[in-house]
C-alpha atoms as a PDB file:
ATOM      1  CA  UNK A   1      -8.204   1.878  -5.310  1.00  0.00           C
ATOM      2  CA  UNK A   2      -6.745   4.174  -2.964  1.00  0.00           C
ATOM      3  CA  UNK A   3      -2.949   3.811  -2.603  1.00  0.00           C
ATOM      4  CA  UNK A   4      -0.874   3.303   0.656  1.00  0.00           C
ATOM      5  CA  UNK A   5       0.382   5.727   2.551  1.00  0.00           C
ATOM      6  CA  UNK A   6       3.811   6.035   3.740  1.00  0.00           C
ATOM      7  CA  UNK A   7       5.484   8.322   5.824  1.00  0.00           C
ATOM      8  CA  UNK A   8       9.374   8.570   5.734  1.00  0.00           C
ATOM      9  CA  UNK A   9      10.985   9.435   9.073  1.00  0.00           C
ATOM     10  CA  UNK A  10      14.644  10.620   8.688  1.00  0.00           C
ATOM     11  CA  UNK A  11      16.200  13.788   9.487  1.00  0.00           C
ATOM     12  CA  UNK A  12      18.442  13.983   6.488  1.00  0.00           C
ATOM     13  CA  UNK A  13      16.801  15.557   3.725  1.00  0.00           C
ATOM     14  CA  UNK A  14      18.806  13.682   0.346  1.00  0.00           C
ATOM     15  CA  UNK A  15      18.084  10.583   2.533  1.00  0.00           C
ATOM     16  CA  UNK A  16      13.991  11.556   2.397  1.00  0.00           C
ATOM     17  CA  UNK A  17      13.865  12.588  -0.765  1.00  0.00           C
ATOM     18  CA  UNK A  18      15.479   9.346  -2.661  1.00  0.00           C
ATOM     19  CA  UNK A  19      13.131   7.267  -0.546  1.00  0.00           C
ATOM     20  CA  UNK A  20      10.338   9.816  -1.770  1.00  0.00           C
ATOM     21  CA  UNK A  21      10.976   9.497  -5.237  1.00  0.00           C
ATOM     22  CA  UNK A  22      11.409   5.511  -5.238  1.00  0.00           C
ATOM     23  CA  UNK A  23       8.105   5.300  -3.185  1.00  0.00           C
ATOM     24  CA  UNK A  24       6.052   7.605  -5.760  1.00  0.00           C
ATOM     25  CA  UNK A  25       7.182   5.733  -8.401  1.00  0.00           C
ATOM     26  CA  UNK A  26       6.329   2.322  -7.073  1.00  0.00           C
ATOM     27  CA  UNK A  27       2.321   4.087  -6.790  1.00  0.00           C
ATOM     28  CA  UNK A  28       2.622   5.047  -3.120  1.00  0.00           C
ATOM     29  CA  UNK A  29       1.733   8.094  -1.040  1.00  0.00           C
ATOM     30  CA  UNK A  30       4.697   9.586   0.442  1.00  0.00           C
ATOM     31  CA  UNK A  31       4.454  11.449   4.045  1.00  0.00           C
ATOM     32  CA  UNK A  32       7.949  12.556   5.413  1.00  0.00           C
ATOM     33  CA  UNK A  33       8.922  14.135   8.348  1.00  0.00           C
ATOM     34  CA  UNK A  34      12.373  14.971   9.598  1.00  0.00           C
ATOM     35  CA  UNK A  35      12.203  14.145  13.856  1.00  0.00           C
ATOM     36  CA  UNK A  36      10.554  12.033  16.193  1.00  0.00           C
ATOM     37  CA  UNK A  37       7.835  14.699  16.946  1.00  0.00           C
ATOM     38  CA  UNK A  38       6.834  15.446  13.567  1.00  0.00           C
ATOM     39  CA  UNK A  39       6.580  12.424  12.808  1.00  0.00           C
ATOM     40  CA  UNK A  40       4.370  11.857  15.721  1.00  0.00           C
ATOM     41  CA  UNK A  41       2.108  14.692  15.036  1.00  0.00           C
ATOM     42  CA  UNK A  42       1.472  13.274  11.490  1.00  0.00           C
ATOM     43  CA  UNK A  43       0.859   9.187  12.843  1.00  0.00           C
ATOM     44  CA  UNK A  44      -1.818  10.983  14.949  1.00  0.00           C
ATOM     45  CA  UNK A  45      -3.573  12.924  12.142  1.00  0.00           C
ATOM     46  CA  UNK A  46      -2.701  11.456   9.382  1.00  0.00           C
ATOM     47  CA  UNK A  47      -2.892   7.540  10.003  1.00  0.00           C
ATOM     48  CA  UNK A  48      -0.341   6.440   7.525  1.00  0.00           C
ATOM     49  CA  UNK A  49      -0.253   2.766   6.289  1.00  0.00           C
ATOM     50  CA  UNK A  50       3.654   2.087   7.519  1.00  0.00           C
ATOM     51  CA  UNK A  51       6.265   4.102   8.550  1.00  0.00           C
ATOM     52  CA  UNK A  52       9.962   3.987   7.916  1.00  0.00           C
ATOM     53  CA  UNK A  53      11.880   4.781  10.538  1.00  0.00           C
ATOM     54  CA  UNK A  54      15.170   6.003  11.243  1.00  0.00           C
ATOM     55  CA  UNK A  55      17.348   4.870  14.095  1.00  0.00           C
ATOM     56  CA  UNK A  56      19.137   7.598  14.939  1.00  0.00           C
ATOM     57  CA  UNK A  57      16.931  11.509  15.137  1.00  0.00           C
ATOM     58  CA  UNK A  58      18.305  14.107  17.052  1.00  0.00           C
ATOM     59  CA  UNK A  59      16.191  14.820  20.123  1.00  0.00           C
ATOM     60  CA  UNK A  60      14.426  11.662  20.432  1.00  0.00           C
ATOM     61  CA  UNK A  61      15.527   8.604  18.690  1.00  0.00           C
ATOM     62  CA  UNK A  62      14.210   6.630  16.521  1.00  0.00           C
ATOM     63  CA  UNK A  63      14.060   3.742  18.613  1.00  0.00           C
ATOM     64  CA  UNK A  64      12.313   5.886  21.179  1.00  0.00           C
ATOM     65  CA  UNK A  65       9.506   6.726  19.131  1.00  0.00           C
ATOM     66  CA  UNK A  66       8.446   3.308  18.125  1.00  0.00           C
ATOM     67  CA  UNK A  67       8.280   2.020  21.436  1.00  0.00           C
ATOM     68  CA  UNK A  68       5.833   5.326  22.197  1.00  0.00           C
ATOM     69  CA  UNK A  69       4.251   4.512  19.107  1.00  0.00           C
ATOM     70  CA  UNK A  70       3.696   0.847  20.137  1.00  0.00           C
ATOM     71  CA  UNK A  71       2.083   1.459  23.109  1.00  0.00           C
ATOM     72  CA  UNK A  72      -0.207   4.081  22.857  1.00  0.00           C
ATOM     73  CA  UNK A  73      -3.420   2.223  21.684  1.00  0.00           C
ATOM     74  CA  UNK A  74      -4.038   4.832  18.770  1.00  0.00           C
ATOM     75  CA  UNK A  75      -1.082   4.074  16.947  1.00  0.00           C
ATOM     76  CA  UNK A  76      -0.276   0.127  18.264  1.00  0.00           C
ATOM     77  CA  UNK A  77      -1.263  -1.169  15.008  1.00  0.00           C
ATOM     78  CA  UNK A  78       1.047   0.907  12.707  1.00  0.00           C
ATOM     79  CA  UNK A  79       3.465  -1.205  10.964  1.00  0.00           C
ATOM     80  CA  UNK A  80       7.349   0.099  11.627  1.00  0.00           C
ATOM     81  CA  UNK A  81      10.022  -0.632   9.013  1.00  0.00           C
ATOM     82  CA  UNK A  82      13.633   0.720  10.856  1.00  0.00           C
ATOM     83  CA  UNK A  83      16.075   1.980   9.039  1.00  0.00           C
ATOM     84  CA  UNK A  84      19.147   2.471  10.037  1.00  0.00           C
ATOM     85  CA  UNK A  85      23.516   2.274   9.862  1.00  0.00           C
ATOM     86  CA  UNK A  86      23.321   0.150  12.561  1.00  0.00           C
ATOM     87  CA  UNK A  87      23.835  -3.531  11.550  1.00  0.00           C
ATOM     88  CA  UNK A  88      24.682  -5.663  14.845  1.00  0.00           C
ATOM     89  CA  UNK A  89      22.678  -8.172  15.657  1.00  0.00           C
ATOM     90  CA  UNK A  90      22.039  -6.858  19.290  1.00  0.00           C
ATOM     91  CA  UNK A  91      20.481  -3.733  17.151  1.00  0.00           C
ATOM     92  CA  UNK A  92      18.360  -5.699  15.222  1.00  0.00           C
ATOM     93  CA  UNK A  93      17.242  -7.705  18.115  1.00  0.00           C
ATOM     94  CA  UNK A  94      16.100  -4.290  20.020  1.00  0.00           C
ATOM     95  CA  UNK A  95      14.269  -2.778  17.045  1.00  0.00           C
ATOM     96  CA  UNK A  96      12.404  -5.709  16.353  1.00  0.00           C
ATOM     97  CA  UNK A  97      12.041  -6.496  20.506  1.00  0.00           C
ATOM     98  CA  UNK A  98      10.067  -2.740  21.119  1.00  0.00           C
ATOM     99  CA  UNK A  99       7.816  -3.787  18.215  1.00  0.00           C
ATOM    100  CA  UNK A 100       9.320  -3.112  14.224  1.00  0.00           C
ATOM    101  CA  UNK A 101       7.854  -5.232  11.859  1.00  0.00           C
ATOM    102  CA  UNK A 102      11.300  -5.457   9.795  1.00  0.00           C
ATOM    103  CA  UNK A 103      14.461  -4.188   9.938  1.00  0.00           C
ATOM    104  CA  UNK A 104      16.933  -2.310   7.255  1.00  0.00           C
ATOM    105  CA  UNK A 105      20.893  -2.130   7.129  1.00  0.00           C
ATOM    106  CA  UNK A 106      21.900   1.281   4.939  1.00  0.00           C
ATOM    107  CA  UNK A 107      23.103   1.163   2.180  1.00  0.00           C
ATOM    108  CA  UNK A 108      19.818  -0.544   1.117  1.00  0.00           C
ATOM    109  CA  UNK A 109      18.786  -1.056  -2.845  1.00  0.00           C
ATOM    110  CA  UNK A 110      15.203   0.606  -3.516  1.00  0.00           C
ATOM    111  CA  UNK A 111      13.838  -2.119  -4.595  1.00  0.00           C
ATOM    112  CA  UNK A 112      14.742  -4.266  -1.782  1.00  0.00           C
ATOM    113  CA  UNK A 113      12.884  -1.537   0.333  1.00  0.00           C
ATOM    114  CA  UNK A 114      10.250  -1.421  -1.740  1.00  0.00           C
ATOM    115  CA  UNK A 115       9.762  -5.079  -1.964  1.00  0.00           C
ATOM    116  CA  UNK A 116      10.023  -5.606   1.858  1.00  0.00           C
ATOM    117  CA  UNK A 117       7.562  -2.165   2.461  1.00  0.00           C
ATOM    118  CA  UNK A 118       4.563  -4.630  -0.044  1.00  0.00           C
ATOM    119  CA  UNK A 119       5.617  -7.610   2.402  1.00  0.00           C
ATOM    120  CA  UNK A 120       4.935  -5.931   5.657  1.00  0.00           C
ATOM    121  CA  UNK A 121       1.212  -4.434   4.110  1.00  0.00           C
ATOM    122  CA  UNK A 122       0.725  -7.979   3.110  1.00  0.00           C
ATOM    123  CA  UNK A 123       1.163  -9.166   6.621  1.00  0.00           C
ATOM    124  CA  UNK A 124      -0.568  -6.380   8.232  1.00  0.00           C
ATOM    125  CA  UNK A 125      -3.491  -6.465   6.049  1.00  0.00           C
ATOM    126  CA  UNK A 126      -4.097 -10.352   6.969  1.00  0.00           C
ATOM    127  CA  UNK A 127      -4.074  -9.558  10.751  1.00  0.00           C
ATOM    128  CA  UNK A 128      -6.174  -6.568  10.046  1.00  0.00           C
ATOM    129  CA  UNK A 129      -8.888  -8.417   8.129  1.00  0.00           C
ATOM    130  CA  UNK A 130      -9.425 -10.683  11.409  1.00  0.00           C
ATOM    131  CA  UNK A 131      -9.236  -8.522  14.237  1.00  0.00           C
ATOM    132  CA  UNK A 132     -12.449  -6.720  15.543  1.00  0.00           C
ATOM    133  CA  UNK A 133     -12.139  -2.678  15.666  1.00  0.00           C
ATOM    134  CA  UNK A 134     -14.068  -0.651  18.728  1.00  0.00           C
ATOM    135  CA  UNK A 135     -14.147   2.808  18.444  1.00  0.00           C
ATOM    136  CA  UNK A 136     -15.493   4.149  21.349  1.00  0.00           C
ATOM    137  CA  UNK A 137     -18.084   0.821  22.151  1.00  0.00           C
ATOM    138  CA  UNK A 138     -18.877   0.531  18.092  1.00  0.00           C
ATOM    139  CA  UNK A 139     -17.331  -2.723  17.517  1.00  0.00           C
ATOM    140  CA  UNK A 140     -17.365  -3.953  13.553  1.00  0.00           C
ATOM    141  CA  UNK A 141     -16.302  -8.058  14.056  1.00  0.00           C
ATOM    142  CA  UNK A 142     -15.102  -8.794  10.665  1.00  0.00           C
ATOM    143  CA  UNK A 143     -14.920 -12.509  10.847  1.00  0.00           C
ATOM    144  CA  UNK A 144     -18.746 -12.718  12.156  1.00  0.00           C
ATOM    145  CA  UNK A 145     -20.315 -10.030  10.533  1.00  0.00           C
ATOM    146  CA  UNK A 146     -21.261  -8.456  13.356  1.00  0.00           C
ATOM    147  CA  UNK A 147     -21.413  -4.910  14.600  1.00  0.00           C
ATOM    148  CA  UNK A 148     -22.761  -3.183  18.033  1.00  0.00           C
ATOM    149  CA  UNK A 149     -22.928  -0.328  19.805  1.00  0.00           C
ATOM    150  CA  UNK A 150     -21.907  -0.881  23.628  1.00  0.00           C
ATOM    151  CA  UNK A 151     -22.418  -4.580  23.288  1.00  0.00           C
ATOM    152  CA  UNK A 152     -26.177  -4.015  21.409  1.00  0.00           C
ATOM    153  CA  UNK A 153     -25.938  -5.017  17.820  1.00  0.00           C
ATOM    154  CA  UNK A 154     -26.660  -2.759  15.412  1.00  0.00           C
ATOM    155  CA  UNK A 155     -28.848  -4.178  12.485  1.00  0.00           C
ATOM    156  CA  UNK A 156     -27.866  -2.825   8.732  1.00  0.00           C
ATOM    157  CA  UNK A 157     -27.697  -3.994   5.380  1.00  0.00           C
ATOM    158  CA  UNK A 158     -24.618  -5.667   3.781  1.00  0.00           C
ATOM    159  CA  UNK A 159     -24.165  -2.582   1.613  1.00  0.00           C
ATOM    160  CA  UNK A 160     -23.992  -0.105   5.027  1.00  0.00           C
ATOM    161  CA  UNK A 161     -21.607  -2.961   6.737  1.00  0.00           C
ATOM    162  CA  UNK A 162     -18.788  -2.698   3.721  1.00  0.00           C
ATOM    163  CA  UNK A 163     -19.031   1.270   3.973  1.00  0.00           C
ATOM    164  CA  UNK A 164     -18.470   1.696   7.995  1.00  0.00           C
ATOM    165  CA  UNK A 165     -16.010  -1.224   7.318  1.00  0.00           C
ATOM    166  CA  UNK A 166     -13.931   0.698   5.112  1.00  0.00           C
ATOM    167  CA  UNK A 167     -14.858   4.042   7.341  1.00  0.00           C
ATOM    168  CA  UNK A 168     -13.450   2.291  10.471  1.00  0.00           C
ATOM    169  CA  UNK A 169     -10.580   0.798   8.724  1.00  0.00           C
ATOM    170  CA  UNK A 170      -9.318   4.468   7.379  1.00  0.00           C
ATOM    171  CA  UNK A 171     -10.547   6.725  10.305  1.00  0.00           C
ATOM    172  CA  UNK A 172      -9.769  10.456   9.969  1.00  0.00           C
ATOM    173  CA  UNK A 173      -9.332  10.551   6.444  1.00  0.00           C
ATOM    174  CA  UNK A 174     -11.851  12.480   3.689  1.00  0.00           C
ATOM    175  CA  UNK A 175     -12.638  10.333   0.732  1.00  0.00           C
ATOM    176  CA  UNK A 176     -14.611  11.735  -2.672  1.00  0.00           C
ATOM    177  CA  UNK A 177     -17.601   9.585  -3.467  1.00  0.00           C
ATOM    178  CA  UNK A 178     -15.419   8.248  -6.602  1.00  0.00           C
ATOM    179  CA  UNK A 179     -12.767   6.548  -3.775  1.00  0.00           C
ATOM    180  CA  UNK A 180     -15.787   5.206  -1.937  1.00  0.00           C
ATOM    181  CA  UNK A 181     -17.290   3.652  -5.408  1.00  0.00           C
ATOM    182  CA  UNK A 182     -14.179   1.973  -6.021  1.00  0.00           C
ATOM    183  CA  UNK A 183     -13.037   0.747  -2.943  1.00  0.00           C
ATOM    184  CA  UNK A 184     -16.840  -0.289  -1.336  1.00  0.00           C
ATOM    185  CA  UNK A 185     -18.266  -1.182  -4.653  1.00  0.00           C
ATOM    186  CA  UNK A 186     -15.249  -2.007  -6.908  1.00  0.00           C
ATOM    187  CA  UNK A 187     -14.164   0.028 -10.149  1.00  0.00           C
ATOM    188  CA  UNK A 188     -16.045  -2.079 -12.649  1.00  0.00           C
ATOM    189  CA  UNK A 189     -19.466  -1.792 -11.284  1.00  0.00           C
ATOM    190  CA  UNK A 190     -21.570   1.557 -12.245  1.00  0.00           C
ATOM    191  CA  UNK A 191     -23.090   3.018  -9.312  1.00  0.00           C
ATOM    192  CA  UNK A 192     -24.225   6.738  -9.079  1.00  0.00           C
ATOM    193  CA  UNK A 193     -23.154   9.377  -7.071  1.00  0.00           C
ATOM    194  CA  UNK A 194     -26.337  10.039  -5.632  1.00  0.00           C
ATOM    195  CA  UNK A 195     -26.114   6.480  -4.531  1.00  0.00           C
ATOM    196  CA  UNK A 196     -23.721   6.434  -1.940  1.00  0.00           C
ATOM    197  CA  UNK A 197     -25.313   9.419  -0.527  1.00  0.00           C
ATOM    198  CA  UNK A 198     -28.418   6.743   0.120  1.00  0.00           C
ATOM    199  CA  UNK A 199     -26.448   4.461   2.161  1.00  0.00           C
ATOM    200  CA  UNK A 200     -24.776   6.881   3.974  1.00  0.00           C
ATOM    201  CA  UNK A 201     -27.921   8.710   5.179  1.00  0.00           C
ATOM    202  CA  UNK A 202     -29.297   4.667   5.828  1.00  0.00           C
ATOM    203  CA  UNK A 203     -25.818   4.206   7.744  1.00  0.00           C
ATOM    204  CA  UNK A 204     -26.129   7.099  10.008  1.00  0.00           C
ATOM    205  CA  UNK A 205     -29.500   6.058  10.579  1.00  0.00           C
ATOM    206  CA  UNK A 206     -28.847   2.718  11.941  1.00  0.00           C
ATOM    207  CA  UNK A 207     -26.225   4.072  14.380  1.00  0.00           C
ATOM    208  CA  UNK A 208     -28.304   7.186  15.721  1.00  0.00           C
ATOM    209  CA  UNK A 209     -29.998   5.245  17.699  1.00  0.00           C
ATOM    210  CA  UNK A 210     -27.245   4.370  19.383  1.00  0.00           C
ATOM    211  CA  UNK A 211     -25.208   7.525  19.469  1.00  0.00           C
ATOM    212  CA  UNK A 212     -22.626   6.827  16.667  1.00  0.00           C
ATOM    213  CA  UNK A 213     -24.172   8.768  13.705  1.00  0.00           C
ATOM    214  CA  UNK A 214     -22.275  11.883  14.360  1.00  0.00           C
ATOM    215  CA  UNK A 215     -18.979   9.503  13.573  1.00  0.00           C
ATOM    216  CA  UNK A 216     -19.861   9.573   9.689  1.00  0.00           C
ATOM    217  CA  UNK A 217     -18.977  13.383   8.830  1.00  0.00           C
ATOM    218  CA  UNK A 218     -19.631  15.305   5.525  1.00  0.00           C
ATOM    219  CA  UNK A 219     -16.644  17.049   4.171  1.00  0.00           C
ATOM    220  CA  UNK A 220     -18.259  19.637   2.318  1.00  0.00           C
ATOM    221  CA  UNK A 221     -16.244  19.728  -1.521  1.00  0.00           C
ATOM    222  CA  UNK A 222     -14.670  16.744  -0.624  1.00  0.00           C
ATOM    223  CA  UNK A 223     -17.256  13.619   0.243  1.00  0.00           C
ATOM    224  CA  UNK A 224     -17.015  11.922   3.351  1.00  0.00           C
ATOM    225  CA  UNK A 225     -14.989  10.956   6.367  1.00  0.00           C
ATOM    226  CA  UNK A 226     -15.412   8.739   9.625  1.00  0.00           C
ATOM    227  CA  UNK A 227     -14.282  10.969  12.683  1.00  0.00           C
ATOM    228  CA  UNK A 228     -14.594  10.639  16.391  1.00  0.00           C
ATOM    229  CA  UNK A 229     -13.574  14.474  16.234  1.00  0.00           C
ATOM    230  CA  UNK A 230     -16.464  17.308  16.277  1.00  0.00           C
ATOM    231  CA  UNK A 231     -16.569  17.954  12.695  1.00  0.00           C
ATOM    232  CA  UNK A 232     -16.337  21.512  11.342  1.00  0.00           C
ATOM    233  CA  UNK A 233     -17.785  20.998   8.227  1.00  0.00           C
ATOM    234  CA  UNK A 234     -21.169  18.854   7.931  1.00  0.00           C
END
């Protein structure tokens, strides 16, 4: 299984780093960045699963950047942990008003952060599961099963649904055939290489018609990736 991302967004470096290490060694991925554009830049490209936020980032707050964050459609969804030295309830109430999904006092233990970090993925994971995704008029409906193109459904078999579901769910991010065995078909069943490359070929062939095959890129080396970006390496 592929492990969460996180990106840590704090300009003092000691401050990044002990969140680093804790992170790593509770299995995560760890993103940092040290100001509000940064860390911008790297929600864009690099889609983490959750970020923790500082309050207070010279230039742009902390504050400031999750209510950008929250309502520019491409990053709405992102889940926002603050964390901050600010502990009046008035602060609290904004964080959480502009859209944080929890909030955190400094000093904090690690393990509280890391417990409350599992407990917002949790709760964002739930949502996630029920909530249609459109990219660009391809709509995957999770709860009915359905997908279509510009309101046309698509016909494909189960096997192509669970791959553009997991494509659509992790957008701009290059997985290696292994990561798409384990998290489409599940670690303990034996499936060859050669295998996925059959359902994706069958995958982009049920969306050509409609226009959305060039969204399922090869990464040459690497394996695959679903992009809405021209790719530079198919």
């Amino acid at each position: 299984m592929s492990r969460n991302r996180i990106l840590i967004v704090d300009d003092e470096p000691a401050i990044r780093e002990m969140v680093a290490v804790a992170l790593e060694l509770a299995d995560f991925d760890v993103l940092e960045a040290e100001n509000a554009q940064r860390a911008h830049e790297r929600i864009v490209d690099e889609r983490p699963d959750l970020v923790l936020l500082d309050w207070m980032l010279p230039s742009v707050s902390g504050i400031e950047l999750a209510r950008r964050l929250k309502r520019e459609d491409a990053t709405a969804e992102v889940p926002i942990i603050m964390l901050t030295a600010k502990s009046e309830e008035d602060n609290k109430i904004q964080g959480l008003d502009v859209g944080a999904d929890d909030y955190i006092t400094k000093p904090f233990s690690t393990r509280e952060l890391i417990s409350r970090i599992k407990a917002v993925l949790r709760r964002s994971s739930v949502v996630a599961a029920e909530k249609a995704i459109d990219v660009e008029g391809l709509c995957l409906d999770p709860v009915s099963h359905r997908i279509s193109a510009h309101g046309e459904p698509v016909d494909m078999g189960p096997t192509e649904y669970r791959l553009l579901e997991f494509f659509m769910s992790h957008q701009e991010r290059a997985y290696s055939r292994t990561q798409l065995l384990d998290q489409v078909w599940g670690a303990n069943v034996y499936v060859e290489d050669r295998t996925i490359d059959v359902h994706i070929r069958r995958l982009r062939k049920a969306l050509a018609p409609h226009g959305f095959d060039g969204f399922i890129q090869t990464v040459r080396g690497t394996g695959y990736r679903f992009s809405v970006k021209t790719s530079q390496a198919s």
